[in-house]
Protein backbone atom coordinates (compact mmCIF):
# COMPACT_ATOMS: atom_id res chain seq x y z
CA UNK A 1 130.03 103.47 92.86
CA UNK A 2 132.96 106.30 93.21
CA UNK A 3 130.81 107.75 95.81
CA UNK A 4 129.70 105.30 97.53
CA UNK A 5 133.86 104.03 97.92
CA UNK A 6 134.92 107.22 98.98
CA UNK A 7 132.57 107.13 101.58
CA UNK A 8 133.96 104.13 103.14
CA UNK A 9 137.16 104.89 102.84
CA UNK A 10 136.54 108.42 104.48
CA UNK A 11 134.73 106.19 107.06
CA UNK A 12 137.61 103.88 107.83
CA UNK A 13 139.95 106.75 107.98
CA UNK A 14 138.19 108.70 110.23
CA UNK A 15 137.06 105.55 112.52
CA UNK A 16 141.13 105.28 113.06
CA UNK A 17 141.74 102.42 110.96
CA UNK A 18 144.80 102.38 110.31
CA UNK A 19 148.29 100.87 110.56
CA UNK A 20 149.86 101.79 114.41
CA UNK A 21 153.03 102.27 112.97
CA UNK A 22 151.89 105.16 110.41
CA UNK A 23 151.57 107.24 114.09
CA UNK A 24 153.44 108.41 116.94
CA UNK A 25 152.53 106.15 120.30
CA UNK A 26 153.72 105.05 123.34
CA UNK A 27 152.23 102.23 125.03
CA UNK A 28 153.00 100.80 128.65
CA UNK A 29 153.24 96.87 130.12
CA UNK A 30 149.05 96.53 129.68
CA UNK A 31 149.17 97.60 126.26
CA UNK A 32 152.37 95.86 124.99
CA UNK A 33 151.34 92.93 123.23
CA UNK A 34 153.31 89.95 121.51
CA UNK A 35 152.35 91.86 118.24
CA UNK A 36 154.94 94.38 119.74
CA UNK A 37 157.47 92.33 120.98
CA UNK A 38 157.72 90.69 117.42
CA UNK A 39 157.93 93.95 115.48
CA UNK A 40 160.65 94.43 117.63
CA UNK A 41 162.36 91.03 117.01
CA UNK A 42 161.90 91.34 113.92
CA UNK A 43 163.31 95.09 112.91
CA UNK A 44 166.18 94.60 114.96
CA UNK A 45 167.05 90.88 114.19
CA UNK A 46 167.28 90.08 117.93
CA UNK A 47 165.56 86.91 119.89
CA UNK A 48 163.66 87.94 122.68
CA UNK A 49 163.06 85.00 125.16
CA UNK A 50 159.67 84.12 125.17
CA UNK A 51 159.09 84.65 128.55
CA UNK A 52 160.31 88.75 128.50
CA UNK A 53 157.55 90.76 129.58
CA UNK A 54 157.17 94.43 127.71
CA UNK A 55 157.06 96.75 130.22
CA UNK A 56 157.46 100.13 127.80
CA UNK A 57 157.58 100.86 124.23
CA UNK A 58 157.53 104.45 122.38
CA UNK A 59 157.85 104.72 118.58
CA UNK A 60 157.66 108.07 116.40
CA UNK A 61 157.93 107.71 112.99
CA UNK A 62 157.54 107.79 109.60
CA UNK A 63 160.53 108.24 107.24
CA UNK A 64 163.48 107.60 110.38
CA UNK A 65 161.23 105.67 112.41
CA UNK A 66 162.77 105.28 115.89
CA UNK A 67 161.77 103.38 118.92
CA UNK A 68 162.35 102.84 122.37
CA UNK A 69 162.18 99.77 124.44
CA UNK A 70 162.42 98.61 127.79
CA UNK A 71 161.69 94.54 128.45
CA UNK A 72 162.19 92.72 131.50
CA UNK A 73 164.39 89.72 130.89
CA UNK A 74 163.38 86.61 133.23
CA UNK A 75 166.80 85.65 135.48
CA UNK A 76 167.08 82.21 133.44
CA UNK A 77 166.95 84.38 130.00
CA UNK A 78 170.23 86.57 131.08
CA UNK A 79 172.67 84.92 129.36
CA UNK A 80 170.76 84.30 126.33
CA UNK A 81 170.16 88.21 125.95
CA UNK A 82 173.92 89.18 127.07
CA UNK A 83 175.03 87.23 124.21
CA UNK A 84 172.84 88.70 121.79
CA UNK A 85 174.01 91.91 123.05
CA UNK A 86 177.91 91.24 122.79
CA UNK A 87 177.44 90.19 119.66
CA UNK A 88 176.88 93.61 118.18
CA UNK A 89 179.80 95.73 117.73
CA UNK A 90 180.39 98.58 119.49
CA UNK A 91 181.21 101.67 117.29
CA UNK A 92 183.39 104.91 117.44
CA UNK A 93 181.12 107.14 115.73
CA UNK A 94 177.83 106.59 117.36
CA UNK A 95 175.54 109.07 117.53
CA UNK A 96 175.24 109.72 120.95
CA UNK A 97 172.12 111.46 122.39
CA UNK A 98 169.91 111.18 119.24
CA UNK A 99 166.36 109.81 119.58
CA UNK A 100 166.69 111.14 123.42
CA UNK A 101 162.96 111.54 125.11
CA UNK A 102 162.93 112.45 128.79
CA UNK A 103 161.28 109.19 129.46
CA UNK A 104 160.64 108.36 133.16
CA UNK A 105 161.02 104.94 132.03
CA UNK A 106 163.95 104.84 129.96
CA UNK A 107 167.19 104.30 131.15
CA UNK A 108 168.20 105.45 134.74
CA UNK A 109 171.70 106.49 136.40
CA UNK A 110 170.37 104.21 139.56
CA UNK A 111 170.74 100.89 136.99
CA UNK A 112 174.03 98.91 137.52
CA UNK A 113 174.58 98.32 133.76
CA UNK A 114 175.74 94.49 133.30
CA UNK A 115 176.55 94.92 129.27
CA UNK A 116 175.79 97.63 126.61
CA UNK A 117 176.48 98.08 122.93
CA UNK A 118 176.14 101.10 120.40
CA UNK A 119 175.92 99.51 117.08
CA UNK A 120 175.47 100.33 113.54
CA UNK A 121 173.72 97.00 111.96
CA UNK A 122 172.38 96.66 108.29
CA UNK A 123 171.33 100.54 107.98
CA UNK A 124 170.56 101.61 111.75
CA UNK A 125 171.50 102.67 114.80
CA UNK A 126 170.51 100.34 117.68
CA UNK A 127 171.53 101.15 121.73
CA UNK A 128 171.16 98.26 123.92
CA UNK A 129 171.54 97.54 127.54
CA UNK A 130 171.16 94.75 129.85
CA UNK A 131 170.77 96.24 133.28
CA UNK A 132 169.70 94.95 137.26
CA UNK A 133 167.44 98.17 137.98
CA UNK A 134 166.80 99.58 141.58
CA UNK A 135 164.11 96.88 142.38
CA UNK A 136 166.88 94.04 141.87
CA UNK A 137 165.03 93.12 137.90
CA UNK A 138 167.04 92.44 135.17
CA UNK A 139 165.78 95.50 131.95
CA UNK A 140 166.65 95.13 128.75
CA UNK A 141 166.60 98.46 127.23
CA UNK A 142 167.03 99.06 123.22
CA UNK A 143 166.68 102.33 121.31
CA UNK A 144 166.12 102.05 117.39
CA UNK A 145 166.86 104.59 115.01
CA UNK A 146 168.01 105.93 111.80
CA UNK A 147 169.59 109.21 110.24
């Protein structure tokens, strides 16, 4: 009986079975699913409208987990985000640069940034922007992280 559970353990293990969120992975607007967007929602205690499409998402973890974000926000969505946004409060001693990847995607001096918060909430760190990129879209961009 030992042997034969082992076995399928070992098997499940080595077939990749396993929780996304044990490993490093970045995934881009095909694979970011609701499944994502939720996680998201629900680490950082934000709504996300329902019509936001995931464009990018990176997460590293395992003790500090952090993760990256960036979420197009329909036009008719802006000022629900914004004032999810201003509601965080800004702080002094934010860690700036930590959690920095040289993402093409990430954050770009080309956006016009419309609001922005660095915020210590419940435990973590949390960066968020609402910007109109270079193609005219309006990018929600959030980092996640803690120390």
């Amino acid at each position: 009986m030992f042997r034969k559970t082992s076995l399928i353990i070992i098997g499940l293990v080595l077939s990749g079975c396993r929780d996304k969120y044990f490993s490093e992975h970045e995934l881009d607007s095909t694979q970011f699913e609701e499944e994502t967007m939720t996680y998201i929602e629900e680490t950082v205690n934000l709504d996300i409208p329902d019509n936001a499409k995931g464009l990018n998402f990176y997460y590293k973890p395992p003790v500090d987990p952090i993760f990256l974000a960036k979420i197009q926000i329909p036009e008719e969505s802006e000022q629900e985000i914004k004032a999810q946004i201003i509601e965080l409060t800004d702080i002094d001693d934010f860690p700036d640069n930590f959690g920095n990847f040289d993402f093409r995607w990430w954050l770009s001096d080309t956006d016009e940034i419309i609001v922005s918060r660095k915020a210590y909430v419940d435990g973590y760190f949390v960066e968020a922007y609402l910007v109109r990129d270079s193609t005219d879209e309006l990018v929600f961009y959030l980092k996640y992280f803690t120390i």
